[in-house]
Protein backbone atom coordinates (compact mmCIF):
# COMPACT_ATOMS: atom_id res chain seq x y z
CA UNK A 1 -32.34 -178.78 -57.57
CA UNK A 2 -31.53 -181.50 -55.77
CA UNK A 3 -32.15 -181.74 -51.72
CA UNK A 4 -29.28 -179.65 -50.34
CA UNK A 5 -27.32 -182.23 -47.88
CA UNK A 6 -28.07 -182.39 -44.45
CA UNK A 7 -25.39 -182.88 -41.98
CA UNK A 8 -24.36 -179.88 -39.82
CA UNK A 9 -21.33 -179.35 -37.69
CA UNK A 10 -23.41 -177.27 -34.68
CA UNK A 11 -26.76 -177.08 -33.87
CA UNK A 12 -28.41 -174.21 -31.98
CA UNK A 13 -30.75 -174.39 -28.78
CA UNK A 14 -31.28 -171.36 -27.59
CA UNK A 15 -29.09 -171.65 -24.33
CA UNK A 16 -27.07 -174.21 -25.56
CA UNK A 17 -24.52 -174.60 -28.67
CA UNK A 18 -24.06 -178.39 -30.19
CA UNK A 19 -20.59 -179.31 -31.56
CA UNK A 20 -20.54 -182.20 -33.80
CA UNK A 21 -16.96 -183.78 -32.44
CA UNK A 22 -15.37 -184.28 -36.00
CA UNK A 23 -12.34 -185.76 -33.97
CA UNK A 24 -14.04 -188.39 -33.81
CA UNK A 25 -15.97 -188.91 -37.51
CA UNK A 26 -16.55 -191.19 -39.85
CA UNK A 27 -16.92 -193.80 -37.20
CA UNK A 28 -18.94 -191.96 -33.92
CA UNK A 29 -21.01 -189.14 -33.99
CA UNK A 30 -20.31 -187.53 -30.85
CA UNK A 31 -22.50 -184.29 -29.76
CA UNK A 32 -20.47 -182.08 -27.42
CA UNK A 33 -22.87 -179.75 -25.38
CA UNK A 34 -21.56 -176.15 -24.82
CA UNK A 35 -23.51 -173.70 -22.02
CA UNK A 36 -20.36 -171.36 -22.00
CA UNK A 37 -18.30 -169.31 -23.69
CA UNK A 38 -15.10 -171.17 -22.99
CA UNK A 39 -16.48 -174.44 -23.86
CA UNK A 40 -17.31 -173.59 -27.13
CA UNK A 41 -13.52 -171.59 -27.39
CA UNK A 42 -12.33 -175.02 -26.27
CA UNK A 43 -14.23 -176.54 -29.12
CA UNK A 44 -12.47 -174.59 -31.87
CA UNK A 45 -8.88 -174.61 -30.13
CA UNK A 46 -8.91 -178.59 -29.93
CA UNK A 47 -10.68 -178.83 -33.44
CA UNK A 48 -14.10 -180.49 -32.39
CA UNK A 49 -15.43 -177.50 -34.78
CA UNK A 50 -13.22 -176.55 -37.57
CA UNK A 51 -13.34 -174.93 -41.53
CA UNK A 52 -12.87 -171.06 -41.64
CA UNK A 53 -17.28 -169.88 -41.94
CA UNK A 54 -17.83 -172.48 -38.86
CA UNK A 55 -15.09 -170.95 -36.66
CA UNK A 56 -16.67 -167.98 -37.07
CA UNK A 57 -20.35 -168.91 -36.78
CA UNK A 58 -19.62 -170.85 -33.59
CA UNK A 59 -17.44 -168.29 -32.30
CA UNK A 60 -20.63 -165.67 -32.56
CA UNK A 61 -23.00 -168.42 -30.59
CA UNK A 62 -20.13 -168.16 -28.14
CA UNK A 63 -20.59 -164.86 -27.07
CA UNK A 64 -24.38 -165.24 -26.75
CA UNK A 65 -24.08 -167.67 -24.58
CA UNK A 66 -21.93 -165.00 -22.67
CA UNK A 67 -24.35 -162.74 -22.58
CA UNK A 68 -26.85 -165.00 -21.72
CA UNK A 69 -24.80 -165.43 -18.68
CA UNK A 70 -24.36 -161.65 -18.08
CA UNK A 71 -27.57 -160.31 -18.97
CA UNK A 72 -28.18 -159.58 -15.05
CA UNK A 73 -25.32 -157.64 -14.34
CA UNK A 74 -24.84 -154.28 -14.56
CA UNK A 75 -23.77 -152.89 -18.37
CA UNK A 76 -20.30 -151.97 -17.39
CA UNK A 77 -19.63 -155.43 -15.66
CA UNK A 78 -21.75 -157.09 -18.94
CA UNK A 79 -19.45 -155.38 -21.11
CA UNK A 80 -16.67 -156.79 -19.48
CA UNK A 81 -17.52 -160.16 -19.11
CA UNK A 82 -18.44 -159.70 -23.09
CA UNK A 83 -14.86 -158.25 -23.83
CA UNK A 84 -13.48 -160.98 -21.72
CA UNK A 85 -15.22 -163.75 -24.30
CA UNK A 86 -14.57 -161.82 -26.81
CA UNK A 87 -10.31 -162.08 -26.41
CA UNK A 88 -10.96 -165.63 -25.52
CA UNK A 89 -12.90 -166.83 -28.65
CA UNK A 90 -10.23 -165.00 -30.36
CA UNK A 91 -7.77 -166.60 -29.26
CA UNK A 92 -9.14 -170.06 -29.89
CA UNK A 93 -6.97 -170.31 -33.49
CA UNK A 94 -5.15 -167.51 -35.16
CA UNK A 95 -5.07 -167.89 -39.05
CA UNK A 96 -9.05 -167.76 -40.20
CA UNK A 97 -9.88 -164.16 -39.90
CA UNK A 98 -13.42 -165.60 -40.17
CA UNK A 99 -13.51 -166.07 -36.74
CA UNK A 100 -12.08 -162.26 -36.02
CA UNK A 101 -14.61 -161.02 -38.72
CA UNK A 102 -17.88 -162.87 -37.07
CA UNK A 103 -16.57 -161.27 -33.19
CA UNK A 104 -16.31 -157.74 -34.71
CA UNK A 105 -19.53 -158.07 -36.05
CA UNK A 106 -20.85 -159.24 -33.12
CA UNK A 107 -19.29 -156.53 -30.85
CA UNK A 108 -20.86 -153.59 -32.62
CA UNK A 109 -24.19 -154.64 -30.68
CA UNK A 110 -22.42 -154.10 -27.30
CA UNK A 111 -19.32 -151.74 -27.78
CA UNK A 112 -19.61 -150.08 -31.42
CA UNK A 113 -16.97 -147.72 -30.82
CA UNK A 114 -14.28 -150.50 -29.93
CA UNK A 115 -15.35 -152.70 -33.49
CA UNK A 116 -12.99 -152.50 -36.40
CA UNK A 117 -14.64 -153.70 -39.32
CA UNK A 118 -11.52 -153.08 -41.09
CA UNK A 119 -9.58 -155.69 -38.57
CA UNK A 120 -12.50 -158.36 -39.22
CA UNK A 121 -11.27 -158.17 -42.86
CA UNK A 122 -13.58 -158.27 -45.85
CA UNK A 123 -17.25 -158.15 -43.56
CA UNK A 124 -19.87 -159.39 -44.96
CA UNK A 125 -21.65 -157.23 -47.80
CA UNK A 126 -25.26 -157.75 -46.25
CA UNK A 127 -24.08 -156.08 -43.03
CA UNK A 128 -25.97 -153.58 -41.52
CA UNK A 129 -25.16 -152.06 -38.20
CA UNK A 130 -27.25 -153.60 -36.09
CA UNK A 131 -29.98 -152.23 -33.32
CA UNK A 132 -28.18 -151.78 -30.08
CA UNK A 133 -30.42 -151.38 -26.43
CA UNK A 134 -28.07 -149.03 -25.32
CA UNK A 135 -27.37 -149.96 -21.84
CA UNK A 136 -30.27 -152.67 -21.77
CA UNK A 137 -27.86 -155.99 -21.48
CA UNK A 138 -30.85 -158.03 -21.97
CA UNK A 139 -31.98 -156.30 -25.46
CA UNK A 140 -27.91 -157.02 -26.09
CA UNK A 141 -28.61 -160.67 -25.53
CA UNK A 142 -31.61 -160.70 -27.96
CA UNK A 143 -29.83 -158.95 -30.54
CA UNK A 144 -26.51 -160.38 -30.43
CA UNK A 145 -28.54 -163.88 -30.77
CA UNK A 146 -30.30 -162.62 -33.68
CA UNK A 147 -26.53 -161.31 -35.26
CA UNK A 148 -25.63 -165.02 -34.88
CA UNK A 149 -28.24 -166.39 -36.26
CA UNK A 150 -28.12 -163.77 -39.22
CA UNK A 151 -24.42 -164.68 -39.72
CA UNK A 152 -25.71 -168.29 -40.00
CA UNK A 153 -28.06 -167.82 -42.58
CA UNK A 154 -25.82 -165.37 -44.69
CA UNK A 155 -23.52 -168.61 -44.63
CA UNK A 156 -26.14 -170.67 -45.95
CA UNK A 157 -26.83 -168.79 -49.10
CA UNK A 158 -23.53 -167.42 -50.08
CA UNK A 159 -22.56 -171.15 -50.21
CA UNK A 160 -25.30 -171.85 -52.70
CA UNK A 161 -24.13 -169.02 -54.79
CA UNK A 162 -20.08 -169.87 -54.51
CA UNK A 163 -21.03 -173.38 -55.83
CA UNK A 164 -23.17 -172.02 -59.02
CA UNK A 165 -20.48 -169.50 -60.06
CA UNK A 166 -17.92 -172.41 -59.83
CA UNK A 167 -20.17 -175.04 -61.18
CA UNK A 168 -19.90 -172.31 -64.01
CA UNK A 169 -16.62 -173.22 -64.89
CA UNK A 170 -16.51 -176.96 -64.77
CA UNK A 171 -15.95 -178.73 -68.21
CA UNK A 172 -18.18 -181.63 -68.88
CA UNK A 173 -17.21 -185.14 -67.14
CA UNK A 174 -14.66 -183.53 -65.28
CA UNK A 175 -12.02 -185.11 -62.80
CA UNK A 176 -11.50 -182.59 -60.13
CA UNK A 177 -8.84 -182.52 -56.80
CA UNK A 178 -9.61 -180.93 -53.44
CA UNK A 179 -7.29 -180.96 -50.19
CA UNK A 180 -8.44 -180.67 -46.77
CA UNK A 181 -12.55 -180.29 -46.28
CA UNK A 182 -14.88 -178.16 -47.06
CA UNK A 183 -18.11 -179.26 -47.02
CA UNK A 184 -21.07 -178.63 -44.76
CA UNK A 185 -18.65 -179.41 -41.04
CA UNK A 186 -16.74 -176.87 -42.37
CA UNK A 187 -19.68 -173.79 -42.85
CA UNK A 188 -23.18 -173.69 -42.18
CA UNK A 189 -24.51 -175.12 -44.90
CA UNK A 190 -23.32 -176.63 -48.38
CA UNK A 191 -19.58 -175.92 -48.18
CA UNK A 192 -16.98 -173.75 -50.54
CA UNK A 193 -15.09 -175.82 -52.54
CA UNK A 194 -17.21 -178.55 -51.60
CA UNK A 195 -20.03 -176.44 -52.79
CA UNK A 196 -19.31 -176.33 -56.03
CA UNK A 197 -18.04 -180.09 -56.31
CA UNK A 198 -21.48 -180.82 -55.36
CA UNK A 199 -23.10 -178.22 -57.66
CA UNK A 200 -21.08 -179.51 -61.05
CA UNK A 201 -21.88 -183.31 -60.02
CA UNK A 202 -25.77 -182.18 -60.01
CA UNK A 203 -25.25 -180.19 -62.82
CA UNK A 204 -23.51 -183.66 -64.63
CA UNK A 205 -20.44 -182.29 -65.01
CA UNK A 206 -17.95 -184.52 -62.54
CA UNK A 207 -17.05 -187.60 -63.56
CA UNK A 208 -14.70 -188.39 -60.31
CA UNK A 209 -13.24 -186.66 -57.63
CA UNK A 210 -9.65 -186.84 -55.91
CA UNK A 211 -9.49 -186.10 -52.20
CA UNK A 212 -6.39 -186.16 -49.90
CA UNK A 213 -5.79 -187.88 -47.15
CA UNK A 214 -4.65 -184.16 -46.01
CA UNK A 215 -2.11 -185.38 -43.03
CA UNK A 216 -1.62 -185.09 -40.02
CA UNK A 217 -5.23 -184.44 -39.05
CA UNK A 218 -6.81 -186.41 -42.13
CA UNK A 219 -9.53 -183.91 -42.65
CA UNK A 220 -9.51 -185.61 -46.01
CA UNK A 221 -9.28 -188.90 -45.41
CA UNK A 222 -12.29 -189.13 -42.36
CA UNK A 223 -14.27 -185.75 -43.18
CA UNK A 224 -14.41 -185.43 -47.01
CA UNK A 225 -14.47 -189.14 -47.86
CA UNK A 226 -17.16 -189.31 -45.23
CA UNK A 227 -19.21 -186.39 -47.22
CA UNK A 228 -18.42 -187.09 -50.71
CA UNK A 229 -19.66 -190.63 -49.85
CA UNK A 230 -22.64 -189.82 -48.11
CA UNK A 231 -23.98 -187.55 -51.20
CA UNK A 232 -22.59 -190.57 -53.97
CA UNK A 233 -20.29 -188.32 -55.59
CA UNK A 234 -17.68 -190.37 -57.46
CA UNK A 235 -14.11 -190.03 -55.81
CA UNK A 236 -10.71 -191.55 -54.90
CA UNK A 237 -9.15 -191.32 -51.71
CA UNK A 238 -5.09 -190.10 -52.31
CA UNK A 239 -2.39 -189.77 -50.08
CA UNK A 240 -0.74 -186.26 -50.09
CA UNK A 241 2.00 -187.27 -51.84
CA UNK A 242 0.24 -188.98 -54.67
CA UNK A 243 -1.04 -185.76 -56.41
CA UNK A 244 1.94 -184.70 -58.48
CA UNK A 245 1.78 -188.52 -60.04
CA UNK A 246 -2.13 -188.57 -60.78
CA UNK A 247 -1.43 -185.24 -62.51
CA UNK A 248 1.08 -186.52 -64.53
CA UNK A 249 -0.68 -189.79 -65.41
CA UNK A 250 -4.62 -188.91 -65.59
CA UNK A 251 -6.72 -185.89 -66.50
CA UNK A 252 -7.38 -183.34 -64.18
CA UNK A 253 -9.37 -180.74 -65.03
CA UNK A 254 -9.19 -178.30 -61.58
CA UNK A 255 -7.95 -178.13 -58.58
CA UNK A 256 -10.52 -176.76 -55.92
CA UNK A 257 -9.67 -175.36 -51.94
CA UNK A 258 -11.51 -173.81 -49.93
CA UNK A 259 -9.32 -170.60 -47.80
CA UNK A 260 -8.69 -169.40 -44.31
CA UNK A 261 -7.63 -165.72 -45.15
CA UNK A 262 -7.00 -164.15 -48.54
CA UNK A 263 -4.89 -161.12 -48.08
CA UNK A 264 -5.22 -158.13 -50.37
CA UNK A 265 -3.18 -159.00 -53.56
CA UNK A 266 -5.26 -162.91 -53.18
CA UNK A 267 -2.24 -164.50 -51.56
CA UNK A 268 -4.16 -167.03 -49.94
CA UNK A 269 -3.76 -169.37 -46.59
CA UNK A 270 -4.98 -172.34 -46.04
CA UNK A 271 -4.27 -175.96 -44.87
CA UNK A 272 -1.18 -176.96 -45.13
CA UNK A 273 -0.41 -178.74 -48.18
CA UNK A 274 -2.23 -176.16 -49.96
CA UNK A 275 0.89 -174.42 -51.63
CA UNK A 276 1.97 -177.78 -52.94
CA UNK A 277 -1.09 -178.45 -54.85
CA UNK A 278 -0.74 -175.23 -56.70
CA UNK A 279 2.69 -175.61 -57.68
CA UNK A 280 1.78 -178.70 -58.94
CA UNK A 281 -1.12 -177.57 -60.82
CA UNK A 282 0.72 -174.80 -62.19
CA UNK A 283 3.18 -177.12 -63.46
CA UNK A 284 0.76 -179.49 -65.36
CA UNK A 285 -1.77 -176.48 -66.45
CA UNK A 286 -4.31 -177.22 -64.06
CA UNK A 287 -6.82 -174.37 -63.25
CA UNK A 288 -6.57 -173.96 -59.49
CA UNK A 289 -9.56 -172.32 -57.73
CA UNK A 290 -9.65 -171.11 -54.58
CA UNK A 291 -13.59 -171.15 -53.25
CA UNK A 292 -14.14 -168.30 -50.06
CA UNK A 293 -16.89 -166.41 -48.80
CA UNK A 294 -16.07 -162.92 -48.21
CA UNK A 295 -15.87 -162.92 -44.87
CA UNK A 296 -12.53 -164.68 -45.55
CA UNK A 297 -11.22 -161.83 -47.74
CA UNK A 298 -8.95 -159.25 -45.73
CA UNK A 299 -8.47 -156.36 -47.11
CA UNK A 300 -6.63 -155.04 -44.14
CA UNK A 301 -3.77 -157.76 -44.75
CA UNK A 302 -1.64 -156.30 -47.50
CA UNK A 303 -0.19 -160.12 -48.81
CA UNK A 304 0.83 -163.49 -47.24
CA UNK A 305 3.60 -162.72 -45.44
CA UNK A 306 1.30 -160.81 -43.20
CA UNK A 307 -0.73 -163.61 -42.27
CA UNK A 308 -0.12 -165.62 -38.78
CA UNK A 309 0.57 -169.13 -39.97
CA UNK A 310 -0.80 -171.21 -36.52
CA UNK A 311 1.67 -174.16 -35.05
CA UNK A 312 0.25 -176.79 -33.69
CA UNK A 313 1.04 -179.51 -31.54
CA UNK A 314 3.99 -182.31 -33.14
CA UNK A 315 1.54 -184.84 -31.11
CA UNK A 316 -0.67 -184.38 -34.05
CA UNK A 317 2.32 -185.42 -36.27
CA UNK A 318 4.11 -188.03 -34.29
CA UNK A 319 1.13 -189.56 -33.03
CA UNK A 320 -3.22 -190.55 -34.18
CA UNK A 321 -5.47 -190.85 -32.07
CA UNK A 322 -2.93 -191.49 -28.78
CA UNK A 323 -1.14 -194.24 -30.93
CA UNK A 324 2.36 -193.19 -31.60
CA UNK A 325 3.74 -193.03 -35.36
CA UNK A 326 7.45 -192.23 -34.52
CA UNK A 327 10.58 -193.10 -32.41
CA UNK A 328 9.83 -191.37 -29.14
CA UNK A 329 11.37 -187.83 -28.71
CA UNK A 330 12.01 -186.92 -31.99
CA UNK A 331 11.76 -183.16 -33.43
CA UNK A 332 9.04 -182.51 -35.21
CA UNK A 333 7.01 -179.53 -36.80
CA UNK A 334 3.48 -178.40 -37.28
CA UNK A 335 2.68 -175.59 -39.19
CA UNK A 336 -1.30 -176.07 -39.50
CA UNK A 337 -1.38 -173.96 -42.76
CA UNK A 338 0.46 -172.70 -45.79
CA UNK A 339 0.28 -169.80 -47.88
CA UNK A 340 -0.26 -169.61 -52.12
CA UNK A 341 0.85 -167.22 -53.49
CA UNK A 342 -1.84 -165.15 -55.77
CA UNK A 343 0.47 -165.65 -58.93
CA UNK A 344 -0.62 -169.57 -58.71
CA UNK A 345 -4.28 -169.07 -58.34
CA UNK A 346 -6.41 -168.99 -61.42
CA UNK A 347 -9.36 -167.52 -59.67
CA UNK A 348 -10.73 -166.95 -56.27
CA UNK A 349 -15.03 -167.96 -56.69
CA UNK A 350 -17.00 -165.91 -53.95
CA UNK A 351 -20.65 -165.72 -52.95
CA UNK A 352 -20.56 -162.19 -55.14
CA UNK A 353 -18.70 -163.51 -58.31
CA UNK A 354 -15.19 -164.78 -59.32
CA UNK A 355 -12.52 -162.33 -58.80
CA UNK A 356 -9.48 -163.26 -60.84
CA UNK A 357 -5.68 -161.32 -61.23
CA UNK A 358 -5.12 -158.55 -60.91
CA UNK A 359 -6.78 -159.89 -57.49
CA UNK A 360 -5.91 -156.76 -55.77
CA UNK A 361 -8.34 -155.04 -58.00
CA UNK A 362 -11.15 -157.33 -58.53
CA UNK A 363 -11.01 -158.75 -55.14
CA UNK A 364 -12.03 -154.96 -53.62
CA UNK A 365 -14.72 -154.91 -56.50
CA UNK A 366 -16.58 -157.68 -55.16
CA UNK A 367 -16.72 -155.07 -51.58
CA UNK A 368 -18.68 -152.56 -53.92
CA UNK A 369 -21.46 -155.18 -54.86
CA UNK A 370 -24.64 -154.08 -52.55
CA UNK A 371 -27.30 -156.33 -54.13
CA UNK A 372 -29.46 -158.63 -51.03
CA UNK A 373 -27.81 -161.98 -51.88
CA UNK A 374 -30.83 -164.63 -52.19
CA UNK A 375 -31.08 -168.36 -53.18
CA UNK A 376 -32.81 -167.82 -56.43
CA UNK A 377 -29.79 -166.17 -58.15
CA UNK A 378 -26.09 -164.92 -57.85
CA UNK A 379 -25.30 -161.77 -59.22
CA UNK A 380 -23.26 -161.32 -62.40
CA UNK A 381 -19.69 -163.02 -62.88
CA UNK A 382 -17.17 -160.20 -62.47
């Protein structure tokens, strides 16, 4: 196979977590340096880091770094300075339950009785609980660093896998559509939907690629443009509102997303503009794939109406980058994501096979698969 690509969206240092500042890509690269907790919250909140698996993989750094700064206190003031990170970080953004999945994980090490796998959603099926030093907050520090790390790898290789099951269903010189970004700033390594863009291109299968702008925050315009140009993947930069014509007029053989949280019956949030797509796809019977690691699945969300749908600032729709876009003091709204509904979703491609309707059925299948996920081979297409 071809070299996997190499940009990363955080780095690792030990006492130190590196955010790649994607508010400020394609044109700097711009390193912020987190030593604390709340720095690296900050980082997520304000969208220097941002995609569902990297929330969550940051988010676990985070609390080592808490630790790091706690492992001198006494246990019951460690644990609270750890609980104290802990509602922080989780407060950083509200719809991926990524981020609430990699924190529960992590807080088994410290305060098993108060983690609620359940509440983290799907959990990762290479879990195991992990060894715990008691009361020793040092051994805490040592093992929630190697949690993180774990987390990080599991990231890696379920991403390989997500892109060779979709890859798998990718017709020959295909044109494809994607919204928002999902590439390697938005996971640890080579990216959901992303993933298996870049698989099917290797494979021979793409012929071009559409990617939207994705306003306001133009995830598609400066982070997947920026991506699928730096591997050479073939592609066309759309505005949002150019999708329903391209469909009409050209080709298109699927539509691929990446998610933020998949509820139960595969209702399925993501970034806004999303929903659209689908309908759209539906309309012009266009497979629509929606790519997700596990850890994105949550089974303890019954359907979409149940998910938190996060509002952000109208700046980020009335102005770019400090430069203002409309008349001064107008209303304006921001709801960051949208929710599909499962009945407009072909298939949902994880790192343990594709899960398609009844989705409230084969999504808790792909749970009961216990095989050790590796990079030579995914298991079986359910």
């Amino acid at each position: 196979m071809k070299k996997l690509p190499n940009t990363k969206s955080f780095v690792w240092k030990k006492q130190r977590l590196l955010l790649l500042d994607q508010r400020h890509l394609p044109h700097k690269t711009i390193w912020l340096n987190c030593q604390t907790w709340k720095q690296v919250a900050g980082g997520i909140r304000d969208m220097v880091v941002r995609g569902a698996p990297a929330i969550g993989i940051t988010a676990a750094y985070g609390l080592v770094l808490a630790a790091q700064s706690a492992q001198f206190l006494a246990p019951e003031k460690a644990r609270k300075e750890l609980e104290a990170a802990f509602q922080g970080l989780l407060a950083a953004r509200p719809t991926a339950v990524n981020l609430r999945w990699a924190l529960e994980r992590m807080r088994k090490i410290w305060a098993p009785e108060l983690s609620s796998p359940a509440a983290a959603g799907g959990g990762s099926i290479m879990d195991s609980p992990p060894v715990t030093g008691g009361n020793d907050v040092k051994k805490w520090t040592k093992a929630l660093e190697a949690e993180a790390i774990q987390i990080e790898s599991e990231d890696r290789l379920a991403n390989q896998a997500m892109g060779r099951f979709g890859a798998s269903l990718i017709p020959a010189t295909a044109t494809l559509m994607t919204h928002c970004n999902t590439g390697s700033l938005a996971t640890a390594g080579l990216g959901t939907a992303f993933g298996v863009i870049w698989t099917a291109f290797h494979d021979g299968k793409v012929r071009k690629v559409l990617a939207s702008e994705t306003r306001p925050y133009l995830q598609g315009a400066r982070l997947t443009a920026y991506e699928l140009h730096k591997e050479r993947i073939p592609f066309e930069l759309i505005t949002d509102n150019m999708a329903a014509h391209l469909m009409n007029t050209e080709k298109v053989d699927a539509v691929l997303v990446g998610a933020d949280r998949i509820a139960a019956n595969g209702d399925t949030a993501n970034k806004i503009g999303t929903y659209s797509l689908a309908v759209l796809a539906a309309h012009h019977k266009v497979p629509f794939y929606v790519v997700a690691p596990l850890s994105t699945i949550d089974l303890s969300t019954p359907d979409g109406q149940a998910i938190p749908i996060e509002e952000r600032s109208t700046d980020e729709v009335t102005m770019f980058r400090g430069a203002p876009l409309a008349p001064k003091g107008i209303k304006a709204r921001h709801p960051a994501f949208d929710v599909t509904p499962a009945s407009l979703i072909t298939a949902i491609i994880s790192e343990r096979g594709i899960a398609r309707p009844d989705f409230r059925r084969s999504l808790a299948a792909l749970f009961n698969q216990k095989e050790p996920l590796t990079a030579a081979a995914p298991a079986a297409v359910s």
